[in-house]
Protein backbone atom coordinates (compact mmCIF):
# COMPACT_ATOMS: atom_id res chain seq x y z
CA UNK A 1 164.21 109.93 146.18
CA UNK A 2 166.54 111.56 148.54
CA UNK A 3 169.99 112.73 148.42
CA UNK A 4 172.29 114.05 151.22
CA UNK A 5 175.80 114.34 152.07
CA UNK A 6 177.31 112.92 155.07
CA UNK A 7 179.67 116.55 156.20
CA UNK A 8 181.55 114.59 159.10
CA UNK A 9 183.21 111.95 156.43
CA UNK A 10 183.31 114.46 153.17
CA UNK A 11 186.61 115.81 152.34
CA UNK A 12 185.38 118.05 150.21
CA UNK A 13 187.29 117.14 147.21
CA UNK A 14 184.51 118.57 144.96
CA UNK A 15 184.62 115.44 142.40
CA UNK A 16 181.06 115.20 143.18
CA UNK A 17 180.61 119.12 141.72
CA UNK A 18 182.86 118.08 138.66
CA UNK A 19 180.54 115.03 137.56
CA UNK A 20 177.11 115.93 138.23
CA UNK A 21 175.54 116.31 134.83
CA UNK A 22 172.27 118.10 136.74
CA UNK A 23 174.73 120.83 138.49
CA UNK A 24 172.85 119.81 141.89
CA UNK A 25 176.42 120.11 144.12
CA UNK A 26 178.14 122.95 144.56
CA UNK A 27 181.19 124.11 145.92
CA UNK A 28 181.99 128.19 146.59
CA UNK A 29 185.51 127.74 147.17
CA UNK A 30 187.81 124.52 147.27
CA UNK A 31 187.99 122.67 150.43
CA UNK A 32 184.44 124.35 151.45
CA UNK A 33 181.41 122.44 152.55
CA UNK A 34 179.43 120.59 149.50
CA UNK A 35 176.23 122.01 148.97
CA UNK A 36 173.09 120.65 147.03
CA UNK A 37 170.47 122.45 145.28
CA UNK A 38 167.55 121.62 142.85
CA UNK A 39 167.49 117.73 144.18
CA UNK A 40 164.49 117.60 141.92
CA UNK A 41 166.25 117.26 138.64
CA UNK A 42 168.71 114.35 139.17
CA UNK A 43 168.27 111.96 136.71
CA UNK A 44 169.80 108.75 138.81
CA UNK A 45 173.02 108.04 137.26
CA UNK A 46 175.03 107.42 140.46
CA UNK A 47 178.40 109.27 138.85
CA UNK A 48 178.47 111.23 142.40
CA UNK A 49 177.55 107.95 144.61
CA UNK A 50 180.76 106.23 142.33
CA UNK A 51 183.38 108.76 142.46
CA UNK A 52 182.64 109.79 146.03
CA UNK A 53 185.98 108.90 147.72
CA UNK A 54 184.69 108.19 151.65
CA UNK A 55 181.29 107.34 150.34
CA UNK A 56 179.74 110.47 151.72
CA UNK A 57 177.18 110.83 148.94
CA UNK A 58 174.05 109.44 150.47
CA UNK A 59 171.22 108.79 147.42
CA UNK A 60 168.30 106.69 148.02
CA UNK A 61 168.60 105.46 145.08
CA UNK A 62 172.05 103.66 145.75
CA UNK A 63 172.39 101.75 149.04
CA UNK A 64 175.74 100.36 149.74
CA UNK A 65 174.92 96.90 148.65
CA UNK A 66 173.96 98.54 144.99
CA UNK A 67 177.86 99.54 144.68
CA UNK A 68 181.13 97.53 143.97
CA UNK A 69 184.34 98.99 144.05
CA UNK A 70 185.86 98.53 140.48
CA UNK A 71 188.91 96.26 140.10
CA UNK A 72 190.81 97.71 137.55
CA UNK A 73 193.49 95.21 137.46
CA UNK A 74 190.87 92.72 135.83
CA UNK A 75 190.03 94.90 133.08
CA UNK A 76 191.25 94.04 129.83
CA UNK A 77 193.84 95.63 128.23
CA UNK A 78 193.06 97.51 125.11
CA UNK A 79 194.91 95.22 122.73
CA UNK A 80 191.98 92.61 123.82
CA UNK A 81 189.28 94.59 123.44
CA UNK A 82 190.66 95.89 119.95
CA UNK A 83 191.05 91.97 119.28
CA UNK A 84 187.11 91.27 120.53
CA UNK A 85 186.11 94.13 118.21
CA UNK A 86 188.39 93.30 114.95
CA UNK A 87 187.06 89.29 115.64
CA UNK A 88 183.36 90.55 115.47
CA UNK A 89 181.43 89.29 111.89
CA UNK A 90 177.97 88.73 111.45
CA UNK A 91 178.57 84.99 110.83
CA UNK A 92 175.67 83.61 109.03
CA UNK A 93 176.69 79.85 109.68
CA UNK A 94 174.49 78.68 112.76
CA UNK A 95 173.84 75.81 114.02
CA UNK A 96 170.68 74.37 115.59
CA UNK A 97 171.80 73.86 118.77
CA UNK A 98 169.67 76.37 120.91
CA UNK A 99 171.59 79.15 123.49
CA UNK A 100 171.63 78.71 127.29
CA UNK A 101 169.10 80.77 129.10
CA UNK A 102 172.22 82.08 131.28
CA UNK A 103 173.74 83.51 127.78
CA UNK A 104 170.90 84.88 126.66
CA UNK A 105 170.58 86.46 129.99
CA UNK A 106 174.67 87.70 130.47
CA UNK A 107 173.73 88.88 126.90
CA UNK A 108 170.73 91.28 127.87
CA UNK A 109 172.84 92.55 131.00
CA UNK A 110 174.96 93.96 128.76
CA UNK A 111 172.65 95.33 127.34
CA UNK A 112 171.44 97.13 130.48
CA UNK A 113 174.17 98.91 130.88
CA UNK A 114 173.95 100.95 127.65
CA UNK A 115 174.52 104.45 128.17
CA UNK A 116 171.07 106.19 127.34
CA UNK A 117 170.07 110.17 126.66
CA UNK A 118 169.75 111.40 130.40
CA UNK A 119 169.93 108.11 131.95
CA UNK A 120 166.07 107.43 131.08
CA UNK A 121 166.72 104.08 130.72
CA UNK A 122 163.73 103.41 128.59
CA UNK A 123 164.65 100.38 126.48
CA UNK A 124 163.50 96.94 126.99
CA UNK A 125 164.24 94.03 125.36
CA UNK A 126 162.29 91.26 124.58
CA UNK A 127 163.95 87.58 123.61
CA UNK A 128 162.18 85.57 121.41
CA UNK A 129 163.04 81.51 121.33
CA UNK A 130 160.27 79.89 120.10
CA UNK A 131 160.15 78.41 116.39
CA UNK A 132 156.74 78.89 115.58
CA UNK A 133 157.27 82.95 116.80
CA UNK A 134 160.60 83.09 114.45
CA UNK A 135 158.78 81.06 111.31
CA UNK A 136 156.42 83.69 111.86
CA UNK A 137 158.83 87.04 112.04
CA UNK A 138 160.42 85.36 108.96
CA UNK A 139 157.06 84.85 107.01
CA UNK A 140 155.63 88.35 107.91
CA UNK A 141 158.90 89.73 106.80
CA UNK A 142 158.84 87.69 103.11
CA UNK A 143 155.02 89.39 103.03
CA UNK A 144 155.21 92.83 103.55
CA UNK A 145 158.54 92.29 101.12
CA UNK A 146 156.15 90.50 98.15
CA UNK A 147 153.24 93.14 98.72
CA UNK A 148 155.31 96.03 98.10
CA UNK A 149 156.99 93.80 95.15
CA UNK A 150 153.58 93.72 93.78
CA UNK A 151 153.09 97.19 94.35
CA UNK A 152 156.04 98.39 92.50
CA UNK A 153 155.81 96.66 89.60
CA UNK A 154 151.84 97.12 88.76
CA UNK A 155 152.69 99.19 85.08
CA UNK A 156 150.89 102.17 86.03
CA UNK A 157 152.76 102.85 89.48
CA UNK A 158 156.30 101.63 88.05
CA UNK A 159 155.82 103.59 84.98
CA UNK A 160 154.74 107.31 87.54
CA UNK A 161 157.47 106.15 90.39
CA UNK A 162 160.75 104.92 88.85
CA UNK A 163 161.87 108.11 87.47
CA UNK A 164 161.84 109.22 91.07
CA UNK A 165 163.02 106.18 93.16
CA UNK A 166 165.18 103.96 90.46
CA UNK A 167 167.25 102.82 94.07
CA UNK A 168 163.99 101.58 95.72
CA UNK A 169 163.66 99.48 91.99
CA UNK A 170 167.06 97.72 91.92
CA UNK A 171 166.01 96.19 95.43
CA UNK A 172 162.82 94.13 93.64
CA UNK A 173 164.94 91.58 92.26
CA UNK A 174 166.82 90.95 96.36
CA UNK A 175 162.52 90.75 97.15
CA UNK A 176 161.85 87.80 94.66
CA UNK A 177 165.18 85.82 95.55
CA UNK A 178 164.22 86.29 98.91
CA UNK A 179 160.74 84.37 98.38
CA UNK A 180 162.11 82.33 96.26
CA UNK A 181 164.62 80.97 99.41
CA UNK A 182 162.39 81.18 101.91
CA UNK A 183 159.22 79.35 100.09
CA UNK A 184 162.60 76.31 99.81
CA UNK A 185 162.86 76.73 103.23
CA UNK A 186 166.24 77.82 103.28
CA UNK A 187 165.62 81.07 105.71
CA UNK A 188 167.12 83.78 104.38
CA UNK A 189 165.96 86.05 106.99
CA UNK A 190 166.80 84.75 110.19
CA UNK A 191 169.49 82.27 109.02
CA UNK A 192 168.39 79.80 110.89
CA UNK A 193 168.85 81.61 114.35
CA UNK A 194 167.69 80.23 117.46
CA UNK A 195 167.07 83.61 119.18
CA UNK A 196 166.23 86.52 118.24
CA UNK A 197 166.30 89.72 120.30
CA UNK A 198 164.10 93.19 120.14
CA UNK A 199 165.43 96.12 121.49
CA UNK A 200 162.57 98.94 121.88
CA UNK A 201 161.61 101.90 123.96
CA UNK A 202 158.13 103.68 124.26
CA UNK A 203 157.51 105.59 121.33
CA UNK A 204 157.54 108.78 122.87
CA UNK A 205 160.77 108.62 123.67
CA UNK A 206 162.67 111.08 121.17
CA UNK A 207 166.14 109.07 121.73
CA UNK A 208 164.79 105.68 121.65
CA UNK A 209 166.67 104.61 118.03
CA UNK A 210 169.82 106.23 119.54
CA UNK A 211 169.45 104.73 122.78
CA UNK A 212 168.49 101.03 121.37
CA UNK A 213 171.32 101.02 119.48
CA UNK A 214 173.69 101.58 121.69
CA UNK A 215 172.19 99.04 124.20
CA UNK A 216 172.86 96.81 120.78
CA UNK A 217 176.38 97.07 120.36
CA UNK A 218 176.96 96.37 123.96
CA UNK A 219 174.86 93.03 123.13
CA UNK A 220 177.08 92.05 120.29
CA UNK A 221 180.33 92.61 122.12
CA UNK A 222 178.83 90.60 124.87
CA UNK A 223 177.87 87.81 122.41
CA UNK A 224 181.14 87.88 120.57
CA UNK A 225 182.91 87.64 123.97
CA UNK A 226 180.16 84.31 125.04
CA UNK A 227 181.33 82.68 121.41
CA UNK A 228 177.73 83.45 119.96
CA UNK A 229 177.26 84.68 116.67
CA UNK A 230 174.54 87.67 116.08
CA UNK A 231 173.67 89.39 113.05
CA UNK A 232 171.60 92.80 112.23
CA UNK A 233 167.88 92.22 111.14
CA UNK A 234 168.03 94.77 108.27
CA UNK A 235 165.28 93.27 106.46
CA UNK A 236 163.16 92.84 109.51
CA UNK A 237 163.01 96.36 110.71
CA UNK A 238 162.81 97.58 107.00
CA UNK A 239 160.02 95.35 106.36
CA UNK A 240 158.56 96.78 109.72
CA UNK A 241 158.91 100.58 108.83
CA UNK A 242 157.49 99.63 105.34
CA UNK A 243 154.31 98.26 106.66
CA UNK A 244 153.51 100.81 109.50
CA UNK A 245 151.40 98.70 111.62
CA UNK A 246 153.00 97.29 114.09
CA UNK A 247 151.50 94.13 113.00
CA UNK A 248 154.73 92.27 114.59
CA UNK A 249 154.86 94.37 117.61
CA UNK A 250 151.39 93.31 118.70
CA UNK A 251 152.35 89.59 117.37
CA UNK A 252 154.73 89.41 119.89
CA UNK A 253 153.53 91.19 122.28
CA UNK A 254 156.16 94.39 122.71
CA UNK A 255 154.06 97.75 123.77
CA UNK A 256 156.38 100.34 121.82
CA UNK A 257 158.76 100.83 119.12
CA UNK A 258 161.18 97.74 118.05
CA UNK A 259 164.51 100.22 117.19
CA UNK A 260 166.97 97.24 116.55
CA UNK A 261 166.47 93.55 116.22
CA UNK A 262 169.58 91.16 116.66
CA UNK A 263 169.35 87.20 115.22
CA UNK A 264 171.09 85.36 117.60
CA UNK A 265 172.47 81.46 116.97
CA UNK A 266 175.32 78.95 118.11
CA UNK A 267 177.87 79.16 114.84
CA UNK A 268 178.63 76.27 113.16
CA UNK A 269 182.11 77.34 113.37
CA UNK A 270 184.83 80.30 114.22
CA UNK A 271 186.70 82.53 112.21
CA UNK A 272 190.32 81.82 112.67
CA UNK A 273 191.35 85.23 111.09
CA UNK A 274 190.27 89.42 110.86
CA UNK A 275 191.05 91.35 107.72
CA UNK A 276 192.39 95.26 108.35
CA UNK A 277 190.02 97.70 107.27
């Protein structure tokens, strides 16, 4: 990586000082020459390569046909993107009808441009489409949920453990109507999504739930926006951190730690209306 600044076109404004979360430019006085120091420690964000009024911050990393000059008129105003965010619901109503690969993919651009802790931009995300993969998430789910069923309620365990844990207990009926719906085939996992989308980083990075989520709101805003519904797989990362295996990591082929998990389906229809909250 390199990174210089052009003197003959700089201005010397400083904004590049003012935005540099790595304090590599400096400034003695205002109006004096830019300076750069400890190039080693940028962490790539491009906030001096964006703000830079005569585009005199040079960074390897950024090459003029990387950045676009933001039209501001397009953006919208805040009243719509209070309306996208009041019109958001997990709607559980899908249809069959599978998503366009260039939705899916508009979707997981969103989702690239997630803030993350120091601009590692460690997450990945990994769409699943195939039925036989999503019968599977489903049925692994229903298992780990019956084995700990079984678990709980052996007399000797419930009668040492439910003293201590009486809010783990009230969630052993949920398990049983949960098999019950799925062995009918009536998903109660998935709800019948089409897609389904894990969001995980390596597992050694510290910020990776943090980071994944925020890379999963983007998503659902994104959705929303594309008419597509998406819901939170609770159960699926619960049933996950339960088992401590990564049985459905390796099933699917993600090297890491799955953080979020988003279902993701065409709904079967809209909701005309928000409630306020």
């Amino acid at each position: 990586m390199t990174l210089n600044i052009d003197q003959s076109t700089c201005i010397k404004c400083g904004k590049c000082v003012k935005v540099c979360p790595s304090g590599i430019f400096t400034q003695e006085k205002t109006k004096k020459n830019i300076g750069l120091i400890h190039i080693n420690t940028c962490i790539v964000c491009g906030h001096c390569v964006d703000v830079c009024p005569t585009d005199s911050v040079q960074h390897s990393d950024f090459p003029s046909e990387k950045i676009h000059t933001i039209d501001y008129v397009k953006m919208p105003t805040p009243e719509q993107v209070m309306l996208l965010i009041k019109s958001r619901r997990s709607n559980r109503s899908l249809t069959s009808k599978s998503i366009p690969e260039e939705i899916l993919n508009q979707i997981i651009e969103a989702a690239n441009y997630a803030p993350t802790a120091s601009n590692a931009r460690a997450v990945s995300f990994t769409i699943i489409t195939d039925p036989e993969k999503l019968l599977w998430v489903s049925d692994y789910t229903i298992g780990v949920f019956s084995s700990l069923a079984k678990v709980l309620l052996n007399p000797i365990v419930k009668c040492i453990l439910k003293p201590f844990i009486k809010g783990v207990y009230k969630y052993v009926p949920a398990f049983e109507r949960l098999k019950t719906e799925h062995l009918a085939g009536n998903d109660p996992i998935l709800r019948n999504a089409t897609a389904l989308l894990f969001i995980h980083t390596p597992k050694s990075n510290r910020f990776g739930c943090e980071d994944s989520n925020l890379a999963y709101q983007n998503t659902s805003l994104m959705a929303q926006s594309l008419g597509i519904s998406q819901i939170y797989m609770g159960f699926v990362l619960t049933a996950i951190k339960q088992e401590g295996k990564d049985t459905l990591a390796r099933k699917l082929g993600i090297d890491g730690k799955i953080h979020a998990i988003m279902a993701l389906g065409i709904p079967a229809f809209k909701y005309p209306k928000y409630v306020d909250r």
